[in-house]
C-alpha atoms as a PDB file:
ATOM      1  CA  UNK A   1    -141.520 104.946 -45.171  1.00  0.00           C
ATOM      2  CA  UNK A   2    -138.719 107.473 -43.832  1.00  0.00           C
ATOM      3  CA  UNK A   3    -135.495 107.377 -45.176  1.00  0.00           C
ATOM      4  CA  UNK A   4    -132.442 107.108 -42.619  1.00  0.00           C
ATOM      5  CA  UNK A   5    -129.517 108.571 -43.316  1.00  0.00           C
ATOM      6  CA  UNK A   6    -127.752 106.985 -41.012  1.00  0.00           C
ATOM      7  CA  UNK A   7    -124.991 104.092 -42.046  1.00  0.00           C
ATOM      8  CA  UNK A   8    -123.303 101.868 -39.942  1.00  0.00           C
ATOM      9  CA  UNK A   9    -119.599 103.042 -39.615  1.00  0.00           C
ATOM     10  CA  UNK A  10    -117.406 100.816 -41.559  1.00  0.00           C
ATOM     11  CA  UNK A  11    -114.610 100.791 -39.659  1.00  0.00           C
ATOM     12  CA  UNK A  12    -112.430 101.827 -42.676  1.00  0.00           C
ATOM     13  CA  UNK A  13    -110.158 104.468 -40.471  1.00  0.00           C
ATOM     14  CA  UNK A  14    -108.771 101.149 -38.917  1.00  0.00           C
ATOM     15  CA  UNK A  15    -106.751 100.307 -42.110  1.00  0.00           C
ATOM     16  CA  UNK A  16    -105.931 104.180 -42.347  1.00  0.00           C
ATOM     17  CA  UNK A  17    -104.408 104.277 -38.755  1.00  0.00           C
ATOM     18  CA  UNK A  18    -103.013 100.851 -38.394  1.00  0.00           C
ATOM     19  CA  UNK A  19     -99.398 102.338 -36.889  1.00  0.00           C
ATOM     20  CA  UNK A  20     -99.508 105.253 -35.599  1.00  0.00           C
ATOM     21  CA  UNK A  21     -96.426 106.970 -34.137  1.00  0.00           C
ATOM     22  CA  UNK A  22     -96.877 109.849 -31.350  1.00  0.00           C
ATOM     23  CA  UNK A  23     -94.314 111.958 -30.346  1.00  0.00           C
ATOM     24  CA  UNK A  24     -93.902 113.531 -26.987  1.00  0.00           C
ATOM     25  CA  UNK A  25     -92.117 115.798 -24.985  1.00  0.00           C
ATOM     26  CA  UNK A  26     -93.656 115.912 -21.553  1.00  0.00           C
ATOM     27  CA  UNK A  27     -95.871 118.670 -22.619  1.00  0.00           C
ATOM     28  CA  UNK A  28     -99.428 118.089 -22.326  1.00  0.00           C
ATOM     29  CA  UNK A  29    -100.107 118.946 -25.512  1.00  0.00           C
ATOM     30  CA  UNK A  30     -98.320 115.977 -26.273  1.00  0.00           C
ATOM     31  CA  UNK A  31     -99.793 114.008 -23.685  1.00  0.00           C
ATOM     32  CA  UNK A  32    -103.068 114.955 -24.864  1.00  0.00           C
ATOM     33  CA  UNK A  33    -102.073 113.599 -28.608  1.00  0.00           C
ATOM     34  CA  UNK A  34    -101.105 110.200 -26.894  1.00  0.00           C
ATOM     35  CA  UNK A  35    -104.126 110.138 -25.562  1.00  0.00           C
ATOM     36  CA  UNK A  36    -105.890 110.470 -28.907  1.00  0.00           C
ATOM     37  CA  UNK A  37    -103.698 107.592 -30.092  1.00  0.00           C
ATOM     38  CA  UNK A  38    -104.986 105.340 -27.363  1.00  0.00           C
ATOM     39  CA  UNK A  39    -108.224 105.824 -28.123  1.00  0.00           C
ATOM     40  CA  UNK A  40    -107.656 105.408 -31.646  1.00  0.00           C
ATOM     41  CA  UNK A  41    -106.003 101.915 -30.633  1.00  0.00           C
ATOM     42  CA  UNK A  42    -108.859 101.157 -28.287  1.00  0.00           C
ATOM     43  CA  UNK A  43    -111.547 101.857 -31.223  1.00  0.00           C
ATOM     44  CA  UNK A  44    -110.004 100.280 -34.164  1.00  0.00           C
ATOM     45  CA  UNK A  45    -106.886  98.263 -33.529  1.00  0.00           C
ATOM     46  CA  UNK A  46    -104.098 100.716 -33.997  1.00  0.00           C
ATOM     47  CA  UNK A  47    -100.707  99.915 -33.392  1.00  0.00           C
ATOM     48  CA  UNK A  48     -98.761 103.029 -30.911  1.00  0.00           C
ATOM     49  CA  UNK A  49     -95.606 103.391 -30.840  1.00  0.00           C
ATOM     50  CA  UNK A  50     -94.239 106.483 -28.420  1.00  0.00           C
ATOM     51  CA  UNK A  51     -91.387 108.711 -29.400  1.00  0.00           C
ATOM     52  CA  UNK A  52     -88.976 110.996 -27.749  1.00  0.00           C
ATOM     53  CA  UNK A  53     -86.039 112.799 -29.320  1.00  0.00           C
ATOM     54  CA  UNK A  54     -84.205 113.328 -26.548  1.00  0.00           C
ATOM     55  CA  UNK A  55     -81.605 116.601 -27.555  1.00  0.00           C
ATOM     56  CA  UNK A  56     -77.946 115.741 -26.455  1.00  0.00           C
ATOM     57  CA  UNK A  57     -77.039 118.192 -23.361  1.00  0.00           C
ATOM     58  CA  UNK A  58     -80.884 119.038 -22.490  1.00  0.00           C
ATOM     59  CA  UNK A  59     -82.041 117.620 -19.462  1.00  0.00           C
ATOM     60  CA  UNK A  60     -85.009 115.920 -20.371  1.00  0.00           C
ATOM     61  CA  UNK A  61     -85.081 112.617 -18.570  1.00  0.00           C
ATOM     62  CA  UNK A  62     -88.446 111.540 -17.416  1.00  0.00           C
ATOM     63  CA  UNK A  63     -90.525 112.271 -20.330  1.00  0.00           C
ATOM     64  CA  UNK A  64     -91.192 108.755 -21.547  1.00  0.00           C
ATOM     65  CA  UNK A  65     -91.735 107.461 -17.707  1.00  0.00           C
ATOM     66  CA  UNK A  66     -94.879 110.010 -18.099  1.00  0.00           C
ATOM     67  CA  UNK A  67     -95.611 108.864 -21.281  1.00  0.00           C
ATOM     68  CA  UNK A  68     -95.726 105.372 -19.267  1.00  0.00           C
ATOM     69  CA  UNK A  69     -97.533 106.179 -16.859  1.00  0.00           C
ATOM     70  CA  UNK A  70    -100.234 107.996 -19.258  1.00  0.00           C
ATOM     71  CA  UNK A  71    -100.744 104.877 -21.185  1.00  0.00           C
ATOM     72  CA  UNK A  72    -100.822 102.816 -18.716  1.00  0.00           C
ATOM     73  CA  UNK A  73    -104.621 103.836 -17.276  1.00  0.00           C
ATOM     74  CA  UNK A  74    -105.480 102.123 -21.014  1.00  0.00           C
ATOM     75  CA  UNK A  75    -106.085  98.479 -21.875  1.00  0.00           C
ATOM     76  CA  UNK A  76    -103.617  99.075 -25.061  1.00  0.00           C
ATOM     77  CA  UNK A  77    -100.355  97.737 -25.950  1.00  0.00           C
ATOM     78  CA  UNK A  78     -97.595 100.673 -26.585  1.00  0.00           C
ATOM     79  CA  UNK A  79     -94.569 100.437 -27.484  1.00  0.00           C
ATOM     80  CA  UNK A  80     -91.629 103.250 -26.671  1.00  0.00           C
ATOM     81  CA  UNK A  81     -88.702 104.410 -28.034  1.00  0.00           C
ATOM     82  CA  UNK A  82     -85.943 107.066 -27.614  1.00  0.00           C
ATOM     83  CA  UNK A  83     -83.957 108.886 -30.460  1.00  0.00           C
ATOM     84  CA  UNK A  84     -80.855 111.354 -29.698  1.00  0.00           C
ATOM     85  CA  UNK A  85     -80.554 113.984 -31.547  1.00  0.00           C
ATOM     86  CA  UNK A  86     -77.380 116.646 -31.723  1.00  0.00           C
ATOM     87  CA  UNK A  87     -78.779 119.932 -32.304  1.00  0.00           C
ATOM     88  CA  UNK A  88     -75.183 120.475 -34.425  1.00  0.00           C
ATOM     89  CA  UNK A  89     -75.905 117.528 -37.034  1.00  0.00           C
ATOM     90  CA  UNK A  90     -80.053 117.321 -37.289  1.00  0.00           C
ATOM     91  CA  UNK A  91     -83.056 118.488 -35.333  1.00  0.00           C
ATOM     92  CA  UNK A  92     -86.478 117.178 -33.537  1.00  0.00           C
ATOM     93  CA  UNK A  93     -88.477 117.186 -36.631  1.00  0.00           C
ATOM     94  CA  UNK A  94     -85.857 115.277 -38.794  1.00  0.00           C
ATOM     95  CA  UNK A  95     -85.425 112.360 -36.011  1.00  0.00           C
ATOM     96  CA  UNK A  96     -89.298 112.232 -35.715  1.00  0.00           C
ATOM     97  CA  UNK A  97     -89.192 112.169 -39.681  1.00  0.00           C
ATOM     98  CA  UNK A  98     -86.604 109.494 -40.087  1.00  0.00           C
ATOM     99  CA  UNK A  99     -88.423 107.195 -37.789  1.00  0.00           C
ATOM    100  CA  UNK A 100     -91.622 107.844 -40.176  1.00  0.00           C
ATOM    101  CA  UNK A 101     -89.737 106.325 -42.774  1.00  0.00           C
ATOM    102  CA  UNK A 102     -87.804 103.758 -41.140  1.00  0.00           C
ATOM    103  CA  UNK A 103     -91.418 102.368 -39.048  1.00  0.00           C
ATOM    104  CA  UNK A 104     -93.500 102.485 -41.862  1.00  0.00           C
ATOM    105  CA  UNK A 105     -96.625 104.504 -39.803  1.00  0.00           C
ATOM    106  CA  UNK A 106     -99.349 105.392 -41.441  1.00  0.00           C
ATOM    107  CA  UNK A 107    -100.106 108.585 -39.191  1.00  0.00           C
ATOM    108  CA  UNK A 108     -98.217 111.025 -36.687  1.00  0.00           C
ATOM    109  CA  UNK A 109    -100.147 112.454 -34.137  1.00  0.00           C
ATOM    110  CA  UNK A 110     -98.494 115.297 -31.813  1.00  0.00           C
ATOM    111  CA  UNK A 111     -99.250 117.989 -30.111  1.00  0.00           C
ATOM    112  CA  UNK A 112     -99.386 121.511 -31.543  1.00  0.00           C
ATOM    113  CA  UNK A 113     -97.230 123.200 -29.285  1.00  0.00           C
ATOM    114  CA  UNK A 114     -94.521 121.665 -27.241  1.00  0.00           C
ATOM    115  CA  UNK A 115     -92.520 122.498 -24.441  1.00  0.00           C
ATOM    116  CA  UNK A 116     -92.297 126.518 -26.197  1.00  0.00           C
ATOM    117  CA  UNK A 117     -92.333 129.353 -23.973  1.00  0.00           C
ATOM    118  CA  UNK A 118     -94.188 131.419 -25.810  1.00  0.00           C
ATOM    119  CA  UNK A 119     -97.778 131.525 -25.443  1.00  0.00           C
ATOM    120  CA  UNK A 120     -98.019 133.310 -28.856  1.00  0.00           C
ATOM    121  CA  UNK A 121     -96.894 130.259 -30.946  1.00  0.00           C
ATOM    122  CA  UNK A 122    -100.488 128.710 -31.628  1.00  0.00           C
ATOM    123  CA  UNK A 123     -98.341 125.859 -33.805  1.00  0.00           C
ATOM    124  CA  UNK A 124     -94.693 124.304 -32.985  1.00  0.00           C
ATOM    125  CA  UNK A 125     -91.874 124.172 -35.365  1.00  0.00           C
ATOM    126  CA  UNK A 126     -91.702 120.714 -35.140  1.00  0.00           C
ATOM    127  CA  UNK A 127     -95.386 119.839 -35.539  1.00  0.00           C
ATOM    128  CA  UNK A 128     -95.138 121.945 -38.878  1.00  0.00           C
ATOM    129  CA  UNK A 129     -92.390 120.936 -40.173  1.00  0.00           C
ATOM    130  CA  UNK A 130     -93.995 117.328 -39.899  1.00  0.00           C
ATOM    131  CA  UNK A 131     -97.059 118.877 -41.868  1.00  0.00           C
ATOM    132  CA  UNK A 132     -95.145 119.582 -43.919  1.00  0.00           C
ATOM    133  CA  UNK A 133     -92.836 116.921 -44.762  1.00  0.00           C
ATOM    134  CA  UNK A 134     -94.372 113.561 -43.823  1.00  0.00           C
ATOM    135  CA  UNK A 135     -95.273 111.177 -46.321  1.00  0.00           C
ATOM    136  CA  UNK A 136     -98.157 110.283 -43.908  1.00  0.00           C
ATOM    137  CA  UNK A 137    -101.570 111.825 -42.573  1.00  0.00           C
ATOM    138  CA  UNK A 138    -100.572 114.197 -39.425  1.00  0.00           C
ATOM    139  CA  UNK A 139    -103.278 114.947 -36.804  1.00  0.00           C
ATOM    140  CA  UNK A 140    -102.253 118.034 -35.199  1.00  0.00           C
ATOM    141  CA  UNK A 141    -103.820 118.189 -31.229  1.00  0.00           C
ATOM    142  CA  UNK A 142    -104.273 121.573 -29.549  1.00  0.00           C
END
């Protein structure tokens, strides 16, 4: 008799990835991490939640109506929320951090490179300063 290697999957990434926070910034790198997280949610059960640090004096309205509108095409519940940050007292990464703490997620997942100019930068400051820092698995998306 032949030996199969293959096992049934357990299913044990769904209590790895129960909450999983995704931040965006309307770039589709971020977009592209969201839609990781919905099939994550769709697959095993995960909890989204949607953030955007929203920089006092940038004009970055609209960001979480696409983020809407993106998760909307999916049969998954997401929740979304809005931090402001002033670039004089904290930054991106530190809002995105202090909701990691105060949510209790198990993972981030964002986007490697966000609204940058620079097509040189192959990895965000923000996305590595959440590599890091978190206390939490990170799932960088290029």
């Amino acid at each position: 008799m032949e030996q199969s290697y293959y096992r049934e999957p357990t299913y044990e990434i769904s209590f790895r990835f129960r909450r999983i926070l995704v931040p965006v910034d309307g770039s589709e790198s971020s977009l592209f991490a969201l839609d990781l997280a919905l099939d994550f949610a769709r697959r095993y059960g995960s909890r989204i939640t949607v953030l955007h640090v929203r920089v006092e004096g940038l004009g970055d309205e609209g960001v979480l109506e696409k983020a809407k509108r993106r998760a909307s095409k999916k049969p998954v519940h997401v929740e979304f929320k809005e931090r402001v940050c002033s670039p004089r007292s904290s930054s991106v990464a530190s809002e995105i951090l202090e909701e990691v703490y105060e949510g209790g997620y198990d993972a981030v997942i964002i986007g490697a490179r966000g609204t940058t100019v620079s097509e040189d930068i192959q990895v965000g400051s923000t996305a590595l300063s959440l590599v890091t820092h978190a206390p939490v698995t990170v799932v960088v998306v290029r």
